[in-house]
N, C-alpha and C. Protein backbone atom coordinates (compact mmCIF):
# COMPACT_ATOMS: atom_id res chain seq x y z
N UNK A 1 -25.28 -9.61 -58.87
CA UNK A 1 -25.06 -9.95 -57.48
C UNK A 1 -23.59 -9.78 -57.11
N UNK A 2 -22.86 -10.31 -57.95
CA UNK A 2 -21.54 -9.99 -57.69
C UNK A 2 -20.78 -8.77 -57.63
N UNK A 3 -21.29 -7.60 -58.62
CA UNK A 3 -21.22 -6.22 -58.68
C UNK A 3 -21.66 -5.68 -56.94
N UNK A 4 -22.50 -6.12 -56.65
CA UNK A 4 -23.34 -5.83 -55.06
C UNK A 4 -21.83 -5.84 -54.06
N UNK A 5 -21.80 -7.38 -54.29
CA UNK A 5 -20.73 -7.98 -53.25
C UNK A 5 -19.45 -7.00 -53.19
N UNK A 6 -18.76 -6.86 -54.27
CA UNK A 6 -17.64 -6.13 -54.19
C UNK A 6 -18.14 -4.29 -53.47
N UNK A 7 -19.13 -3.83 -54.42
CA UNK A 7 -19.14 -1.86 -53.88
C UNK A 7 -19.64 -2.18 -52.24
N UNK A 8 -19.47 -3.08 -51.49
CA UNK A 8 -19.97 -3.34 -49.99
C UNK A 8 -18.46 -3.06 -49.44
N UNK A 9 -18.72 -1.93 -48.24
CA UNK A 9 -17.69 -1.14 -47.97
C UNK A 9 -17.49 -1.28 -46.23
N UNK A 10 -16.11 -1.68 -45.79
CA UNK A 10 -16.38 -1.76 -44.38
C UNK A 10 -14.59 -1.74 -44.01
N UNK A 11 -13.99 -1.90 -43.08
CA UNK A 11 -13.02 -2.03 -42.21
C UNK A 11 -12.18 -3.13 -42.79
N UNK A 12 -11.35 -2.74 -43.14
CA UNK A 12 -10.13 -3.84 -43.44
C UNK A 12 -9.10 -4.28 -41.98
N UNK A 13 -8.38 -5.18 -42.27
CA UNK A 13 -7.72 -5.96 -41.19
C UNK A 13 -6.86 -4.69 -40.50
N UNK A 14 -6.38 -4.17 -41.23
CA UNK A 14 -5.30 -3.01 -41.09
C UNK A 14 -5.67 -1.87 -40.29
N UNK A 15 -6.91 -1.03 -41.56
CA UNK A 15 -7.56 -0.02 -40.05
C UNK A 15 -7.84 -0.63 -39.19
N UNK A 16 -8.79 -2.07 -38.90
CA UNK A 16 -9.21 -2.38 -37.50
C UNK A 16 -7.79 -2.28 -36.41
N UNK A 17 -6.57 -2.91 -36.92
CA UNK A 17 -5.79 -2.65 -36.22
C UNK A 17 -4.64 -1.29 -35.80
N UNK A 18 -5.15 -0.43 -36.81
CA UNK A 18 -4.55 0.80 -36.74
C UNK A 18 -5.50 1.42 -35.46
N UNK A 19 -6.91 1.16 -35.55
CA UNK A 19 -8.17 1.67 -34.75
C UNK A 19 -8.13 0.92 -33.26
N UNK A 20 -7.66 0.02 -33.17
CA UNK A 20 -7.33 -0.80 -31.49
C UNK A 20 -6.22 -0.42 -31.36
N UNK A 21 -4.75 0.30 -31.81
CA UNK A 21 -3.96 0.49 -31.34
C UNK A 21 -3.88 2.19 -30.59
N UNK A 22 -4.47 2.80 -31.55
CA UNK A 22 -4.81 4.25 -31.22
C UNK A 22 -5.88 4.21 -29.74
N UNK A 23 -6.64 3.10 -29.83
CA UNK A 23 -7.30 2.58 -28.66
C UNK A 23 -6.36 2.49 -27.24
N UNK A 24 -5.64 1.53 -27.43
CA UNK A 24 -4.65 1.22 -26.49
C UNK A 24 -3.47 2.04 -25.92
N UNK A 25 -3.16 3.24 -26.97
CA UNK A 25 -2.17 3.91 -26.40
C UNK A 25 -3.33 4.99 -25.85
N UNK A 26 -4.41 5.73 -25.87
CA UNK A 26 -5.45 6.31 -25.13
C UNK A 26 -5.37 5.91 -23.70
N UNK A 27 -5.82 4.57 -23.75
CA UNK A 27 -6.30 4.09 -22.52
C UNK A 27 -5.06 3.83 -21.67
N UNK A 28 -3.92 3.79 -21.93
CA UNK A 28 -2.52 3.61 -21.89
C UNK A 28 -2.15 5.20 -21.02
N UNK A 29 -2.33 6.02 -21.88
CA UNK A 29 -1.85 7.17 -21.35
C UNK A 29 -2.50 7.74 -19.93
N UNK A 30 -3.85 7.37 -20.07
CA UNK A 30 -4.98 7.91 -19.10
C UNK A 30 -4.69 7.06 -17.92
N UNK A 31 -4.33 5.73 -18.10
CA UNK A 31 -3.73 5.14 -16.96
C UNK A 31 -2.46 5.57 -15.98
N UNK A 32 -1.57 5.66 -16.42
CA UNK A 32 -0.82 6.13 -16.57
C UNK A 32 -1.01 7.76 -15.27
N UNK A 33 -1.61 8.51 -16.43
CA UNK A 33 -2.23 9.41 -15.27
C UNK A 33 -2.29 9.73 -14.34
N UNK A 34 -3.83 8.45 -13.85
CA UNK A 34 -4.08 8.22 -12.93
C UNK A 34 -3.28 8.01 -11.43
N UNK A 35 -2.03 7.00 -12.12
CA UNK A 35 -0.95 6.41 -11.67
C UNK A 35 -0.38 7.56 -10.70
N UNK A 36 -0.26 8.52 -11.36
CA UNK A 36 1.01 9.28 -11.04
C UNK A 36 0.61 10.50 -10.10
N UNK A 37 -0.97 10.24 -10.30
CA UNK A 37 -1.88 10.91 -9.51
C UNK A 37 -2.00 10.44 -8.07
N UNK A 38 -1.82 9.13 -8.11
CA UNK A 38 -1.99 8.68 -6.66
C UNK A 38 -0.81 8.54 -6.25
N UNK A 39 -0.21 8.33 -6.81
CA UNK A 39 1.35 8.26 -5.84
C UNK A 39 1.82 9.80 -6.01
N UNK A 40 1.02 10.77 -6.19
CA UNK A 40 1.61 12.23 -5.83
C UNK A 40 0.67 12.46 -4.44
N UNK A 41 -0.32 11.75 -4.67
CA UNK A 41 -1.26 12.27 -3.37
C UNK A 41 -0.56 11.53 -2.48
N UNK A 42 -0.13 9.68 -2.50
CA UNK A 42 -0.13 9.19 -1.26
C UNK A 42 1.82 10.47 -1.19
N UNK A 43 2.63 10.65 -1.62
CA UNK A 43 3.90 11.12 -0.91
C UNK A 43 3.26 12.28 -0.42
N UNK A 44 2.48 13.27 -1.04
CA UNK A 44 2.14 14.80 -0.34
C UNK A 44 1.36 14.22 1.03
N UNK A 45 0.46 13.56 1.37
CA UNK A 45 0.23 12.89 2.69
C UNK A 45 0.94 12.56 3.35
N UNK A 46 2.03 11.30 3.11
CA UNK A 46 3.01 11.12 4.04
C UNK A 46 3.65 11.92 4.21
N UNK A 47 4.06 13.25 3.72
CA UNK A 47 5.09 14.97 3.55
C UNK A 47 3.97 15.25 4.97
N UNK A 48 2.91 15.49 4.50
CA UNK A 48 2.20 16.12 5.75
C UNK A 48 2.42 15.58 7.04
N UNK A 49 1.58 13.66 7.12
CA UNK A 49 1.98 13.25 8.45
C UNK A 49 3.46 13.83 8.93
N UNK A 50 4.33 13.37 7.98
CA UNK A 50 6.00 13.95 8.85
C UNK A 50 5.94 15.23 8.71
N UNK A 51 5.85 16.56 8.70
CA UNK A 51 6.10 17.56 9.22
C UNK A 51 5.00 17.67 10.52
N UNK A 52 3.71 17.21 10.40
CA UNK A 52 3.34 16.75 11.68
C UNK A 52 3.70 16.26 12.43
N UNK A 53 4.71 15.13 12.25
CA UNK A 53 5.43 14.48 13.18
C UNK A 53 6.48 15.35 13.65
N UNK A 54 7.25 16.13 12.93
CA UNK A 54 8.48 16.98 13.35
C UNK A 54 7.93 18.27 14.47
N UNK A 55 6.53 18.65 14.14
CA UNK A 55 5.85 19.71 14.86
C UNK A 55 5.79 19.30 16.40
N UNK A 56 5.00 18.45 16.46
CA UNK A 56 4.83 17.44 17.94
C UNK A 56 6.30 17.49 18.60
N UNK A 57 7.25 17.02 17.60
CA UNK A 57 8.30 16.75 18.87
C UNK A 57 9.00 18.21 18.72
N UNK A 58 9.03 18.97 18.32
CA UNK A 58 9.29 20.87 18.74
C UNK A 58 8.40 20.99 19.88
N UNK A 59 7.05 20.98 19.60
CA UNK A 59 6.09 21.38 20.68
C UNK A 59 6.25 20.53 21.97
N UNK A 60 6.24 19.38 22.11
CA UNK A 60 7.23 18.31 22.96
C UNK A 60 7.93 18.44 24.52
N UNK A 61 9.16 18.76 23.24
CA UNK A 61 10.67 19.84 24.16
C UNK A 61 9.92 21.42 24.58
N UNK A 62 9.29 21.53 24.03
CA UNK A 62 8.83 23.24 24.44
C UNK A 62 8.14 22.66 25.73
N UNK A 63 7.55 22.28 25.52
CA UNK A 63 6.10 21.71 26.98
C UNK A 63 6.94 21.25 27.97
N UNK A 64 8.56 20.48 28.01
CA UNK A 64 8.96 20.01 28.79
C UNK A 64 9.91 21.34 29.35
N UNK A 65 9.99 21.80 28.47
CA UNK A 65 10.87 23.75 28.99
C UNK A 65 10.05 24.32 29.71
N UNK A 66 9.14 24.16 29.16
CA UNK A 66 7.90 25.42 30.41
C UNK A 66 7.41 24.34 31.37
N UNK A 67 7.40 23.11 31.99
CA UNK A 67 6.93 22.48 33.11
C UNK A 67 8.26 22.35 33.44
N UNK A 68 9.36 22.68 33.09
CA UNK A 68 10.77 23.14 34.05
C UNK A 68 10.79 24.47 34.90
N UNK A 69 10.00 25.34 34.15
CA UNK A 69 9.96 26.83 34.64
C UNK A 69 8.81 26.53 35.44
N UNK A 70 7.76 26.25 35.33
CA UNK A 70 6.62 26.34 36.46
C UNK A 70 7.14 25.14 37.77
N UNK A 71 7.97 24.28 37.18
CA UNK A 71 8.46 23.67 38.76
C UNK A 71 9.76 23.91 39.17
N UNK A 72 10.40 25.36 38.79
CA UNK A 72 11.85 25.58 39.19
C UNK A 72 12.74 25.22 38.69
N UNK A 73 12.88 24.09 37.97
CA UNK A 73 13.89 23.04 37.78
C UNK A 73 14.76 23.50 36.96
N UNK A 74 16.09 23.32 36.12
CA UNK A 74 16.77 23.57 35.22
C UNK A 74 15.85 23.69 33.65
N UNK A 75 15.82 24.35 33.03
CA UNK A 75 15.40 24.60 31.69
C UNK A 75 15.79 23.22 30.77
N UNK A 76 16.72 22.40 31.48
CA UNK A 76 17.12 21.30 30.53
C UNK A 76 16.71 20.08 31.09
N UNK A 77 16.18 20.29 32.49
CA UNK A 77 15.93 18.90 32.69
C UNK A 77 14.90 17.68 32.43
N UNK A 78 15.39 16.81 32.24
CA UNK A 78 14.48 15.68 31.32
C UNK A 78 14.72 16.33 29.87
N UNK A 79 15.56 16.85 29.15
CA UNK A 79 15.82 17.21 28.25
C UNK A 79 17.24 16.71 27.56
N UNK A 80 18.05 17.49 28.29
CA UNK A 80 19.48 17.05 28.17
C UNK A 80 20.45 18.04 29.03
N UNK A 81 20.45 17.37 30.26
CA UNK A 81 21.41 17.65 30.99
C UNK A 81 22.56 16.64 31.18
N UNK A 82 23.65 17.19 31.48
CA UNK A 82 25.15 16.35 31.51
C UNK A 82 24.84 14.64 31.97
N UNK A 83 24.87 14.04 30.57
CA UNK A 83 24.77 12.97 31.44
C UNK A 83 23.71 11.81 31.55
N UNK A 84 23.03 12.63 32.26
CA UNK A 84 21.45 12.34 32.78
C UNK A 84 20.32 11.64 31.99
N UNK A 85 20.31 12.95 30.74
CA UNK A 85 19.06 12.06 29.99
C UNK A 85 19.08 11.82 28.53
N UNK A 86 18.48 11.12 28.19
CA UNK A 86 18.70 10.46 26.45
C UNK A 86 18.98 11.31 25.56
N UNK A 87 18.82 12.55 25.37
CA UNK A 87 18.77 13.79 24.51
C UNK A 87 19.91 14.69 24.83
N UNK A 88 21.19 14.11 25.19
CA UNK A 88 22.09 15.07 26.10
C UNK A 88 22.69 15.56 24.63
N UNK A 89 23.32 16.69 24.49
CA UNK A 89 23.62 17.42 23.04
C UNK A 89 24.76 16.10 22.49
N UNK A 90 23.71 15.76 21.15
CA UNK A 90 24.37 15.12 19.99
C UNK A 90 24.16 13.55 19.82
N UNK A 91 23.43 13.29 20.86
CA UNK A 91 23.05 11.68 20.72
C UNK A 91 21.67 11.55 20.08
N UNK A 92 21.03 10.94 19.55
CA UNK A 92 19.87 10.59 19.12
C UNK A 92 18.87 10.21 20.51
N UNK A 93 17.72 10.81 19.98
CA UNK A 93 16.47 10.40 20.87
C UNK A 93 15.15 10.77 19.87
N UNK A 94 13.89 10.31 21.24
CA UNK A 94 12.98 10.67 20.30
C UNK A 94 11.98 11.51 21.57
N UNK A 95 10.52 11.56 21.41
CA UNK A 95 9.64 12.58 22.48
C UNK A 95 8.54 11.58 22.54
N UNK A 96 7.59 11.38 22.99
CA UNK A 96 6.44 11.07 23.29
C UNK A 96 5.86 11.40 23.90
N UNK A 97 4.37 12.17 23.83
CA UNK A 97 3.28 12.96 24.64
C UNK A 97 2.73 12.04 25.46
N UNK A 98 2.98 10.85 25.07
CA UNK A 98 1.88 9.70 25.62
C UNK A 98 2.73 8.58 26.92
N UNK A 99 4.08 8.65 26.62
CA UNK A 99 4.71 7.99 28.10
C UNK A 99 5.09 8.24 28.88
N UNK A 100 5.45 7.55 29.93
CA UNK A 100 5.75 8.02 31.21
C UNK A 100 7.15 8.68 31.07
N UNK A 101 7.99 8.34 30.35
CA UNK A 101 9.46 8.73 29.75
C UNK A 101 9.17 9.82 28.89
N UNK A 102 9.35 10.69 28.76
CA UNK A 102 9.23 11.50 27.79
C UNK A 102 10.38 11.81 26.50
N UNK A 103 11.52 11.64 27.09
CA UNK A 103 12.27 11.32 26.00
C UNK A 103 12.73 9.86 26.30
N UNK A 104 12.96 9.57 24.90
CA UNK A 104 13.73 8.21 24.45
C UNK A 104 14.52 8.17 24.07
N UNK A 105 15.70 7.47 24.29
CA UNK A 105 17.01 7.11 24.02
C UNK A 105 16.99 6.18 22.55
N UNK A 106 17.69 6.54 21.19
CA UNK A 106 18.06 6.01 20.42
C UNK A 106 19.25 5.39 20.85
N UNK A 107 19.24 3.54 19.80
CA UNK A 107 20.86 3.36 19.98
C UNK A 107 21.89 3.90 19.06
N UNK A 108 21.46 4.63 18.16
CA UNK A 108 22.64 5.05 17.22
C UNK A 108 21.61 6.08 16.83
N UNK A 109 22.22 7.43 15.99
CA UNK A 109 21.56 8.37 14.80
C UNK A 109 21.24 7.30 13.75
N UNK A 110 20.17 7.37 13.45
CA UNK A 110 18.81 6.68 12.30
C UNK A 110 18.42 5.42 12.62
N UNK A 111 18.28 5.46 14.06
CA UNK A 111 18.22 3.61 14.58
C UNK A 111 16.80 3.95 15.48
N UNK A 112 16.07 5.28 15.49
CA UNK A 112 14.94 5.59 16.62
C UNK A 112 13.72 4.64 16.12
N UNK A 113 12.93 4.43 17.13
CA UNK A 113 12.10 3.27 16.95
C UNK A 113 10.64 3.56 15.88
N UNK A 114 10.50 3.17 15.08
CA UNK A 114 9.25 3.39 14.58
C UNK A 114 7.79 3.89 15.90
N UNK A 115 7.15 4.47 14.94
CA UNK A 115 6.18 5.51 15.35
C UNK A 115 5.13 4.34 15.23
N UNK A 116 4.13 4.52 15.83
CA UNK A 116 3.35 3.56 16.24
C UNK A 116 1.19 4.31 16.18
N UNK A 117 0.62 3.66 15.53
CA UNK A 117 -0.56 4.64 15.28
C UNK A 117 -1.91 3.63 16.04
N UNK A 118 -2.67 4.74 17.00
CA UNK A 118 -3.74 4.20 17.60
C UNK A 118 -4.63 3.99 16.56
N UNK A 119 -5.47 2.95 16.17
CA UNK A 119 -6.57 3.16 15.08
C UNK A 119 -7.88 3.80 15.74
N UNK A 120 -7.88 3.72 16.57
CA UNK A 120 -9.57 4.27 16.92
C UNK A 120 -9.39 5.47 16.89
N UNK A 121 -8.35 6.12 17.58
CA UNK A 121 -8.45 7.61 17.85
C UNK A 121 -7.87 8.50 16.54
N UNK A 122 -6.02 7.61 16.03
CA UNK A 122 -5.49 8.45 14.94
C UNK A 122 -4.51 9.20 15.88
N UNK A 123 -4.36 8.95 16.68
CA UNK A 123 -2.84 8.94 17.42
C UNK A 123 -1.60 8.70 16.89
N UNK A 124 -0.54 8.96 17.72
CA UNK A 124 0.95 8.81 16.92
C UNK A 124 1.57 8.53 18.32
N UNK A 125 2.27 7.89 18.70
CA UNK A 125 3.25 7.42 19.95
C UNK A 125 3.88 5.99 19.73
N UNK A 126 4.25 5.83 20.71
CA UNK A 126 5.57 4.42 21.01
C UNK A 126 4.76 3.60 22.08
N UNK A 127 3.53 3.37 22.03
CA UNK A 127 2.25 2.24 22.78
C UNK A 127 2.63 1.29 21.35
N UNK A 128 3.26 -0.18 21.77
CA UNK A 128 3.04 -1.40 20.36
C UNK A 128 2.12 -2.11 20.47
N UNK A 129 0.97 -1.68 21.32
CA UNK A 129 -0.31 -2.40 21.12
C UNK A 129 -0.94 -1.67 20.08
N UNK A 130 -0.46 -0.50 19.85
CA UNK A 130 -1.37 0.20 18.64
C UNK A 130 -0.93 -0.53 17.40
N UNK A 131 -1.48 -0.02 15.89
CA UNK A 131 -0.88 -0.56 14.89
C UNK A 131 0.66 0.12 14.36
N UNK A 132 1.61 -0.48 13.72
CA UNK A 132 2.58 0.44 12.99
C UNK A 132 2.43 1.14 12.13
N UNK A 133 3.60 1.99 12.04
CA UNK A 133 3.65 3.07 11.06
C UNK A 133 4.48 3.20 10.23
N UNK A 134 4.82 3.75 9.38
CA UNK A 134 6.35 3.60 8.30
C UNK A 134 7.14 4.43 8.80
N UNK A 135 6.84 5.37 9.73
CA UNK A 135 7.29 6.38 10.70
C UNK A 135 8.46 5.84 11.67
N UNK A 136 9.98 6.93 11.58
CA UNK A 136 10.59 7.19 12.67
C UNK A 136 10.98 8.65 13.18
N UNK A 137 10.75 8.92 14.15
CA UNK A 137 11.40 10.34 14.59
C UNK A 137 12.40 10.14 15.02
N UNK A 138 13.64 11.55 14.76
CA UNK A 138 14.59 11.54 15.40
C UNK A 138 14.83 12.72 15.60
N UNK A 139 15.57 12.95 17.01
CA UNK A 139 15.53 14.59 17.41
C UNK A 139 17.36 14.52 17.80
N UNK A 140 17.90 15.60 17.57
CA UNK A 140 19.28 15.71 18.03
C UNK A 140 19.53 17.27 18.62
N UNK A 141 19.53 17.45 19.44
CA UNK A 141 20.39 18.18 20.26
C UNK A 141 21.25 19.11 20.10
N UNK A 142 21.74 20.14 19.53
CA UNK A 142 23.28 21.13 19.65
C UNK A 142 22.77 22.34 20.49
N UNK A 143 23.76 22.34 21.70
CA UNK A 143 24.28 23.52 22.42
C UNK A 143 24.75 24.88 21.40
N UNK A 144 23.90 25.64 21.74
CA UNK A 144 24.30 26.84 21.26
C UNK A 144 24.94 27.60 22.12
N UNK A 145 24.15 28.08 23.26
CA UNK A 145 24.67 29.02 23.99
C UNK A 145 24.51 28.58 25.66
N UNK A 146 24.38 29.04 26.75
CA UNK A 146 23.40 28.69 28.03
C UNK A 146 22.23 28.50 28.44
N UNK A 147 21.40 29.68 26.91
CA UNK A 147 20.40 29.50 26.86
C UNK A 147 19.37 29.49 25.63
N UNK A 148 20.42 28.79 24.76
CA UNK A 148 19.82 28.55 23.84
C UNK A 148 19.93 26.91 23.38
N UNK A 149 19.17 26.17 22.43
CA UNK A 149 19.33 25.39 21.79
C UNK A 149 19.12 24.82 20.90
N UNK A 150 19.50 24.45 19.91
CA UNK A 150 19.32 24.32 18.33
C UNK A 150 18.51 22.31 18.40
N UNK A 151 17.88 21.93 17.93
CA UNK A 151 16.47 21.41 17.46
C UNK A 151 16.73 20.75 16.28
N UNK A 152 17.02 19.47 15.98
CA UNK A 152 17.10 18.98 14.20
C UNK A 152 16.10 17.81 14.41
N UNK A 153 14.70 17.78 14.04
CA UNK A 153 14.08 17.00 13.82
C UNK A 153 14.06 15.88 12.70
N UNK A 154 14.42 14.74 12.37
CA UNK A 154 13.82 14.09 11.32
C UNK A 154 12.98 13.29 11.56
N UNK A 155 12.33 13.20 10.44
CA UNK A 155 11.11 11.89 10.09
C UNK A 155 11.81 11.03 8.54
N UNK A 156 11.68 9.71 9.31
CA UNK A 156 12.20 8.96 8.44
C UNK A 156 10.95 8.17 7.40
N UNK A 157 10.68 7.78 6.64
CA UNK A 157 10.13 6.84 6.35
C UNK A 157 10.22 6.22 4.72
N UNK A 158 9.77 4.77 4.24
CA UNK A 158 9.71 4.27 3.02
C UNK A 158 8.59 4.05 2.33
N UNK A 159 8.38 4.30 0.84
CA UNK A 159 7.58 3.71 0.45
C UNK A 159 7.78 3.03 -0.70
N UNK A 160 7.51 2.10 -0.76
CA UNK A 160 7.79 0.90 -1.77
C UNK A 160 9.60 0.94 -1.77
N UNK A 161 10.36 0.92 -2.24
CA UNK A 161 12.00 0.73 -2.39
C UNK A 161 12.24 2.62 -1.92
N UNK A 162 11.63 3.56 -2.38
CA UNK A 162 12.46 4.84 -2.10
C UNK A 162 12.07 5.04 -0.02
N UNK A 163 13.10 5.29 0.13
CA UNK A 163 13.31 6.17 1.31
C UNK A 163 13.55 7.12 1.34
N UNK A 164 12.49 8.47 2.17
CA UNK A 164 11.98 9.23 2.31
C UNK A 164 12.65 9.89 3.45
N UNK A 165 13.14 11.37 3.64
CA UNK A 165 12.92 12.19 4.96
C UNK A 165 12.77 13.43 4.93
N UNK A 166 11.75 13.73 6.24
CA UNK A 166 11.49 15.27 6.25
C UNK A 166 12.59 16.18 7.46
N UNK A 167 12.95 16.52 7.02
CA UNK A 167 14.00 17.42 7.99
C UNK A 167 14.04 19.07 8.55
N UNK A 168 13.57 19.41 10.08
CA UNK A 168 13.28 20.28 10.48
C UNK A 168 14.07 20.90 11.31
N UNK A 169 14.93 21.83 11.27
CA UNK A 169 15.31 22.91 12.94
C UNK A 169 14.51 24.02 13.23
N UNK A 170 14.96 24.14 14.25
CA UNK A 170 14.64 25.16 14.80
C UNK A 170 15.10 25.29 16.47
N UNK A 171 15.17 26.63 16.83
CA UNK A 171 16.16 26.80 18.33
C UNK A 171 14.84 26.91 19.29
N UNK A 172 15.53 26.49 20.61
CA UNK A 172 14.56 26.49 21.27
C UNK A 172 15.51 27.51 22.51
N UNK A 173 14.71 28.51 23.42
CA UNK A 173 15.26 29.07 24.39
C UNK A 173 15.09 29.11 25.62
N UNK A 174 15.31 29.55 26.66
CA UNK A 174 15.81 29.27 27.61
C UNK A 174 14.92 30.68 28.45
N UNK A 175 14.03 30.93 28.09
CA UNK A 175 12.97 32.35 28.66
C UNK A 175 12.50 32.69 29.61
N UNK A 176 13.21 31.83 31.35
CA UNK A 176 13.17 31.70 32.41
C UNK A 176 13.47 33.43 32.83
């Protein structure tokens, strides 16, 4: 009987724990993974919303250039003429499709107001009955020529401690 007892063959303390550790760094790594998987998807999403956001306010200023030309008016007005309106070359502002103002006056460069999101529809504007967004736009202004003008869009935003921005130009003209 005793001969029996001893040739009985199984897992010592050691492999079992050599065998749960090889366990743990597996399940360790695959986590891990996962991890790095979702926080690549959620930044490539927020990359998208903000160059979406930078698109809108190009297209914006364009829409407010051509309802200058179909009503006569200066190519700059409600844009940035001397003076006059929030976007005059080199101050901060922002655009909105959705208010009665179309541009907005920032109080400083990187101070423009968070972006604001309708939930039913999936909207983007400056209505604060909608919900918030991690979103700010900022548009700046440089005079190029009489009839030209240079366009620097940013989108600001954070996630968890890093702060984030997408940064766009482009000229806009004067095709009156």
């Amino acid at each position: 009987m005793k001969k029996e007892l001893n040739q009985q063959k199984g897992f010592t303390i050691i492999e079992s724990l050599v065998a749960i550790t090889i366990l743990v760094v597996a399940v360790t790594g695959a986590m891990s993974a996962v991890q790095t998987g979702i926080s690549s998807y959620t930044y490539s999403k927020d990359q998208i919303i903000a160059s979406y956001l930078a698109q809108e306010g190009f297209e914006q200023l364009k829409n407010l250039r051509d309802e200058n030309a179909l009503n006569g008016a200066n190519w700059l007005a409600g844009i940035s003429e001397v003076g006059a309106d929030p976007c005059y070359f080199g101050k901060a502002c922002t655009v909105s499709p959705f208010e009665t103002t179309d541009t907005i006056a920032c109080s400083s460069p990187g101070a423009c107001p968070y972006i604001y999101q309708d939930q039913t529809d999936g909207i983007y504007g400056y209505n604060l009955s909608w919900g918030p967004t991690q979103f700010r736009r900022e548009i700046v202004l440089t005079s190029i020529n009489a009839d030209e003008i240079s366009v620097a869009v940013t989108i600001y935003w954070s996630k968890g401690s890093a702060n984030r921005e997408f940064r766009v130009r482009e000229n806009i003209l004067n095709w009156q």
